[in-house]
Protein backbone atom coordinates (compact mmCIF):
# COMPACT_ATOMS: atom_id res chain seq x y z
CA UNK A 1 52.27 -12.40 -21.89
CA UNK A 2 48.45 -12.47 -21.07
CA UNK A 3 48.96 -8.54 -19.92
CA UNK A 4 49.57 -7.61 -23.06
CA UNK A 5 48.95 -7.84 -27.31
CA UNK A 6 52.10 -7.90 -29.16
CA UNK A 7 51.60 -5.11 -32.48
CA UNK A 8 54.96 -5.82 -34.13
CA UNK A 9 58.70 -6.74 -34.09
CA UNK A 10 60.54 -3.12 -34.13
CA UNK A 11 64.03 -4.10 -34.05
CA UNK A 12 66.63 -6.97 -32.35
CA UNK A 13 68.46 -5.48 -29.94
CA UNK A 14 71.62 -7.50 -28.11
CA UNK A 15 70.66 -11.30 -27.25
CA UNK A 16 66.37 -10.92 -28.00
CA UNK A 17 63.92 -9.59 -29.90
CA UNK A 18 62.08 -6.65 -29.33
CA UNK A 19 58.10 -6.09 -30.10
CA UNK A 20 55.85 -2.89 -29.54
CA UNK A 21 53.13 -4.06 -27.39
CA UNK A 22 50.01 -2.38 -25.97
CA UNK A 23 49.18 -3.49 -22.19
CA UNK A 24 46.23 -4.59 -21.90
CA UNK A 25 45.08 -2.68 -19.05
CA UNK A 26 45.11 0.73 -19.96
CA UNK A 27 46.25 0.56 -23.49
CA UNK A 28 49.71 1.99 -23.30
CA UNK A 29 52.21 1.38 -25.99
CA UNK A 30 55.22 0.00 -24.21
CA UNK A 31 57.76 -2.63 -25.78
CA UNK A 32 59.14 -6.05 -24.69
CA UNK A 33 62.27 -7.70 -25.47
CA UNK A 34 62.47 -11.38 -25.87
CA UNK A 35 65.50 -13.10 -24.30
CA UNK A 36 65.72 -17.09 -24.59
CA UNK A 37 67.00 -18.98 -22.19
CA UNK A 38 67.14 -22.10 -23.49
CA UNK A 39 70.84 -23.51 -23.20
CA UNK A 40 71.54 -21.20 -20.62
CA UNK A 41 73.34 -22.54 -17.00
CA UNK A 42 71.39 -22.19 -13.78
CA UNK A 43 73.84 -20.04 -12.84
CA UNK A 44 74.08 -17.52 -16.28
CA UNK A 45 70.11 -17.19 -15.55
CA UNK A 46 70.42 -16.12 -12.11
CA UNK A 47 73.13 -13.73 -13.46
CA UNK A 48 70.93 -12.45 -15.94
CA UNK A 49 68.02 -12.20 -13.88
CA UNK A 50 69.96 -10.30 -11.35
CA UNK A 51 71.54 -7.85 -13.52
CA UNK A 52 67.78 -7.09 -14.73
CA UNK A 53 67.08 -6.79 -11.53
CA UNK A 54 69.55 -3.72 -10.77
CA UNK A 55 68.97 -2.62 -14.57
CA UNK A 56 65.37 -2.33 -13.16
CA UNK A 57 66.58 0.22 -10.54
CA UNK A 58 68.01 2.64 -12.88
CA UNK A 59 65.57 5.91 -12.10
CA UNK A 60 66.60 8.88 -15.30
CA UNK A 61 64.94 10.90 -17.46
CA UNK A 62 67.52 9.74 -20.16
CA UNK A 63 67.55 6.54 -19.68
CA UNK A 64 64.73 4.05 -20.76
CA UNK A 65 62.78 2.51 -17.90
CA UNK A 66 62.05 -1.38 -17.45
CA UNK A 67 58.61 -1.44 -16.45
CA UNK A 68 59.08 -5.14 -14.98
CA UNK A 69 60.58 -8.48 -16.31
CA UNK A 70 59.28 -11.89 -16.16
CA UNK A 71 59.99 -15.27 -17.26
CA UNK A 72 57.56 -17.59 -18.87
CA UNK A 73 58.04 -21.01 -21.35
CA UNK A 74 62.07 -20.33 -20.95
CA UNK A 75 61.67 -16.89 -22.69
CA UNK A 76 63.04 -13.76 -20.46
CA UNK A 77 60.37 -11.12 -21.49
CA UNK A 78 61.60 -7.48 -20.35
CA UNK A 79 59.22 -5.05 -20.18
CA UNK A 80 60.07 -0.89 -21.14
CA UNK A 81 59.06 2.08 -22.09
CA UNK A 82 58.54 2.88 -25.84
CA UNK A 83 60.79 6.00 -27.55
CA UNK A 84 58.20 6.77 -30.38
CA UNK A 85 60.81 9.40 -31.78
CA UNK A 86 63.37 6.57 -33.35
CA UNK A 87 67.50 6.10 -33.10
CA UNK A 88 70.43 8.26 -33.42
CA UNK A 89 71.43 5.98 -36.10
CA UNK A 90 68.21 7.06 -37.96
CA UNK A 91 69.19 10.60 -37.28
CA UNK A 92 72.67 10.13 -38.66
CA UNK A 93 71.60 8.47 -41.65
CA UNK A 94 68.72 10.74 -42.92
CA UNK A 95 71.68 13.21 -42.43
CA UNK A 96 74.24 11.98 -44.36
CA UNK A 97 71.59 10.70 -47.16
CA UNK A 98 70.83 14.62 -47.33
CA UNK A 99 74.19 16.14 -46.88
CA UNK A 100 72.98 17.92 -43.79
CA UNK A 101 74.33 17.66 -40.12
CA UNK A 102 73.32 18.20 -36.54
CA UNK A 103 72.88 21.69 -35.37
CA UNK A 104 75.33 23.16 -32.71
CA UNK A 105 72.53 23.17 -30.19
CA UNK A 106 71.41 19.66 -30.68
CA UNK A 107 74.98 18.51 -30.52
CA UNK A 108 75.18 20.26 -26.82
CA UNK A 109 71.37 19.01 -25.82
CA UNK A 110 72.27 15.40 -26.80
CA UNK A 111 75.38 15.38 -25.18
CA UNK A 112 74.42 16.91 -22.20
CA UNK A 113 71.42 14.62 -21.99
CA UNK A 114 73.28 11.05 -22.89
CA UNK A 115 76.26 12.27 -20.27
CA UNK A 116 73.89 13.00 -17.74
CA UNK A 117 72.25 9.28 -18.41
CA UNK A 118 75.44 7.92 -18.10
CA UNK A 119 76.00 9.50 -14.61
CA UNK A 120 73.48 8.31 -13.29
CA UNK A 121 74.30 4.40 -14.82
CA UNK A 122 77.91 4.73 -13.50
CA UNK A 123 76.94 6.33 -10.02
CA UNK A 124 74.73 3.42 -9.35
CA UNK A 125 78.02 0.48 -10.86
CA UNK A 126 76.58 0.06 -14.00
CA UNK A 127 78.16 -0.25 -17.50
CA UNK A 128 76.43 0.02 -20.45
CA UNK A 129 79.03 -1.45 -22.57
CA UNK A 130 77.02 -0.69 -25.77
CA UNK A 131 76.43 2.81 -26.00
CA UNK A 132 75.98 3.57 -29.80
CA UNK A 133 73.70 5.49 -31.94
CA UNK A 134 71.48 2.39 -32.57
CA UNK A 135 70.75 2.10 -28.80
CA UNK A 136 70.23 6.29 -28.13
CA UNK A 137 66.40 6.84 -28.49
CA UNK A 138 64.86 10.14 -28.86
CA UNK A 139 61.20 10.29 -27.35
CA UNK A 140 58.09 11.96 -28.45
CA UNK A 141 59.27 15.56 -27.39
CA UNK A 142 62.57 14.62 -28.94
CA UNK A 143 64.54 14.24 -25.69
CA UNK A 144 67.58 11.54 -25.12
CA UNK A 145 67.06 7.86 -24.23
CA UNK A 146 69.82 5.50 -23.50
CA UNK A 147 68.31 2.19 -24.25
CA UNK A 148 69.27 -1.57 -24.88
CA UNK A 149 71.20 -2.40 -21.54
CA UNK A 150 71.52 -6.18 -22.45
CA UNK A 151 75.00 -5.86 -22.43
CA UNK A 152 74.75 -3.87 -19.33
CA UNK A 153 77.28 -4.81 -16.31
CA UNK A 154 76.93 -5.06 -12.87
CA UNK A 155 80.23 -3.67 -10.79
CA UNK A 156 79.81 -5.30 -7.50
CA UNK A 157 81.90 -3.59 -4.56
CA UNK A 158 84.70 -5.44 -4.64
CA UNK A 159 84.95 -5.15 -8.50
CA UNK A 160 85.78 -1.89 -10.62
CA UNK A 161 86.95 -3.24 -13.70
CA UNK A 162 85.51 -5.91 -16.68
CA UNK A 163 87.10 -8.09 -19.10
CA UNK A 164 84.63 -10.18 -21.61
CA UNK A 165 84.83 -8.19 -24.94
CA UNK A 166 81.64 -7.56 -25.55
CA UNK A 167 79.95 -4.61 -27.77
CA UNK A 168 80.17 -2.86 -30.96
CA UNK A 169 83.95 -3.64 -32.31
CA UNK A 170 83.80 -0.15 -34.31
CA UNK A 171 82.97 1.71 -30.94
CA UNK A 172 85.51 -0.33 -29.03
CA UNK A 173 87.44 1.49 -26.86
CA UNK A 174 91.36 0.49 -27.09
CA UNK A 175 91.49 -1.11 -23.59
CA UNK A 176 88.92 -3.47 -25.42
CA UNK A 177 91.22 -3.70 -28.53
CA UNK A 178 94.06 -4.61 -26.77
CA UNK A 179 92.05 -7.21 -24.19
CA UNK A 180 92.38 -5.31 -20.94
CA UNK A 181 90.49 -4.93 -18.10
CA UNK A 182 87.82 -1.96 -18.79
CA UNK A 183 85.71 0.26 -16.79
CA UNK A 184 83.11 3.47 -16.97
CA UNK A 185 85.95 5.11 -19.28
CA UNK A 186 85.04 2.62 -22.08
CA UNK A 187 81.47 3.80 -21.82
CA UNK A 188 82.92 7.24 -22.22
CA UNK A 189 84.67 6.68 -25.18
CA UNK A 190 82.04 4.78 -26.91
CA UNK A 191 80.27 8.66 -26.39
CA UNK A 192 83.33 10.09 -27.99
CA UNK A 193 82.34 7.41 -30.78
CA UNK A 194 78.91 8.44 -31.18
CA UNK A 195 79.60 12.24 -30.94
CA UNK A 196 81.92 12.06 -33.33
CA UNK A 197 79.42 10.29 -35.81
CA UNK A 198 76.75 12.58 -35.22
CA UNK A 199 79.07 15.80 -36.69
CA UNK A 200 80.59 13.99 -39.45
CA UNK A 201 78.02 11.02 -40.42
CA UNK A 202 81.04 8.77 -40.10
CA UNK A 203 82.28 6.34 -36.98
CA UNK A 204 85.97 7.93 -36.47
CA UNK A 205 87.66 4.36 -37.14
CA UNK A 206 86.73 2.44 -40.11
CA UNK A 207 88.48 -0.52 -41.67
CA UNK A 208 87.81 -3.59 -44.24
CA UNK A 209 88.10 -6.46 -41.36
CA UNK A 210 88.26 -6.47 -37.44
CA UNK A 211 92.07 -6.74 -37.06
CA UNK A 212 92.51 -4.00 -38.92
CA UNK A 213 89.89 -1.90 -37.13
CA UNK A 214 91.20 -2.87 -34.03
CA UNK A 215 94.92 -1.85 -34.82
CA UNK A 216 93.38 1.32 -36.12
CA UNK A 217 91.43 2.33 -32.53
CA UNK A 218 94.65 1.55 -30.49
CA UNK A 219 97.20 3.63 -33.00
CA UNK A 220 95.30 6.00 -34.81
CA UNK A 221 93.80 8.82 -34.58
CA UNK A 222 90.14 9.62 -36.24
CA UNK A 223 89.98 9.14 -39.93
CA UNK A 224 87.89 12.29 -40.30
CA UNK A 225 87.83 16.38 -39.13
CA UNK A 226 84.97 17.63 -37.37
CA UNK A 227 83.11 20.30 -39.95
CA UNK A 228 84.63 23.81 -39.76
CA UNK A 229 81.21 25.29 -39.50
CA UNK A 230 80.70 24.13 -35.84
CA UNK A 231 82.38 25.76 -32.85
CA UNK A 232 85.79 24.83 -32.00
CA UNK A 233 84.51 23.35 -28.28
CA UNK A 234 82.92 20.53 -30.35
CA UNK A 235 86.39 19.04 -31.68
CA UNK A 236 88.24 19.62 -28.57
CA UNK A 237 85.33 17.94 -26.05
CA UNK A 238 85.42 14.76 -28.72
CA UNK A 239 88.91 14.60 -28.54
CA UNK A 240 88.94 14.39 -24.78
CA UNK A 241 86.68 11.49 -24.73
CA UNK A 242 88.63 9.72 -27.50
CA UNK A 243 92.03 10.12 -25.52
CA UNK A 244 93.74 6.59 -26.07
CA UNK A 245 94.66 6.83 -22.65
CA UNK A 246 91.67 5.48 -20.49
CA UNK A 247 92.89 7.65 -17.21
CA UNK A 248 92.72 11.11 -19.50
CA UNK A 249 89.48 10.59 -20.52
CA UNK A 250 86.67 12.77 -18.26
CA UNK A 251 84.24 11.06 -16.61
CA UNK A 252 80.87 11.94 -16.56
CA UNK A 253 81.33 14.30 -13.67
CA UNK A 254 83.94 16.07 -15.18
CA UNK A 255 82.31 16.15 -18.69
CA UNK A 256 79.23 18.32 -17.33
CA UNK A 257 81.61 20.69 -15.55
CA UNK A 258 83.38 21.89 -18.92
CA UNK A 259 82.70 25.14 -19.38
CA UNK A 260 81.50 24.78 -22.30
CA UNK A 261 78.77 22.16 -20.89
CA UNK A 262 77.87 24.21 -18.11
CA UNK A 263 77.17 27.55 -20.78
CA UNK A 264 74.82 25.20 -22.91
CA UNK A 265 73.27 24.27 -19.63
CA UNK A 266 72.36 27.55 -18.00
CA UNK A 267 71.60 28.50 -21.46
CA UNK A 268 68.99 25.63 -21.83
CA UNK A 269 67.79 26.43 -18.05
CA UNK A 270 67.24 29.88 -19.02
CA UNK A 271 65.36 28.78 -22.20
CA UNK A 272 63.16 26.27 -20.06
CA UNK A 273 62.13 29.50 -17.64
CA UNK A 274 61.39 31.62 -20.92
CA UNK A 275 58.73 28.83 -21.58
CA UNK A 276 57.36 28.18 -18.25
CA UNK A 277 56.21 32.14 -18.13
């Protein structure tokens, strides 16, 4: 930790700490998640090392990059870039405190940017297995992203599903609920989850314990309607990413070739040119 001066704890994100730091030789305001690994097998630290390791690899725009990782006095000290601009779940909540809501065009931006994210994860084997508002940064310019990969999973070649039920139970996916083997789909409903929160202020499954949530994500459908004032693509693309059925859901692939997507993309290409002149 000599490389850098710790400023102050920002938030605990799965299994560690996280502080805002400032590195030490240039200055630059990065953050570091604490991990211990006290208690942990020989074998679970290799594993965790490893998946850092890949985690490490992931190269996106919309996706928060580890800077490096290191070990020292049995803590696991990950090292990433800082999102000054906050959380989704801040978002959300200074929404519904106000009685406002997301604009059409930031719905499309942030779900074109947090799909595009998860491409790139899923291309390279990865699962997030976390994706929720909490862990969706927004940086200085306001762009997507996806942080908090300690739940992240490794798919090695030979393996394309996962079983430990890990997470957020009230963005569980109902492959989770039920104790089946998961995959990239889960990730992709967890989006449907956070989409569909972003609209209404609400998760689309709430319940007074876990059983009941659980029984609620495998048999019913969302307790809320998407506002009337947004576009009728908006309720239909969050219903195909909430399809109970794992095989119905898109992936990311097919998500960006909606036509819907692909409008709010030219149009935001277009937009981008306009600027550049």
């Amino acid at each position: 930790m000599s490389a850098y001066t710790r400023m102050n704890k920002i938030g605990r994100g799965s299994y560690g700490d996280v502080f805002k730091v400032t590195r030490n030789s240039d200055g630059k305001v990065l953050v570091i998640k604490e991990v211990s690994l006290l208690g942990v097998s020989k074998e679970e630290e290799n594993e965790i090392l490893n998946e850092t390791e890949i985690i490490k690899k992931l190269d996106h725009r919309h996706i928060v990059s580890c800077v490096e990782s290191f070990v020292e006095n049995d803590v696991l000290h990950i090292v990433m870039e800082y999102a000054s601009g906050g959380d989704l779940a801040a978002v959300i909540k200074r929404n519904s405190a106000a009685g406002k809501y997301i604009t059409e065009e930031q719905f499309w931006s942030y779900l074109i940017q947090i799909t595009l994210g998860l491409q790139h994860m899923h291309s390279r084997r990865v699962l997030h297995r976390d994706v929720k508002a909490s862990n969706v940064f927004l940086d200085q310019n306001g762009d997507i992203k996806i942080g908090d990969l300690g739940l992240g999973k490794v798919l090695s070649s030979k393996t394309t599903c996962a079983i430990s039920q890990v997470g957020t139970p009230i963005y569980f996916s109902p492959e989770i609920c039920e104790g089946k083997p998961y995959d990239t789909k889960s990730d992709v409903w967890a989006l449907g989850c956070l989409l569909f929160e972003l609209v209404t202020c609400k998760p689309p499954f709430q319940a007074a314990n876990q059983p009941q949530l659980l029984k609620k994500i495998v048999n019913d459908p969302p307790e809320a309607h998407v506002p009337s004032h947004y576009s009728r693509e908006i309720p239909f693309i969050i219903g195909k990413l909430l399809d109970k059925d794992p095989r119905k859901r898109p992936s990311p692939d097919s998500i960006l070739n909606y036509s819907a997507v692909q409008i709010r993309i030219e149009r935001a290409r277009f937009k981008q040119q306009e600027m550049e002149l």
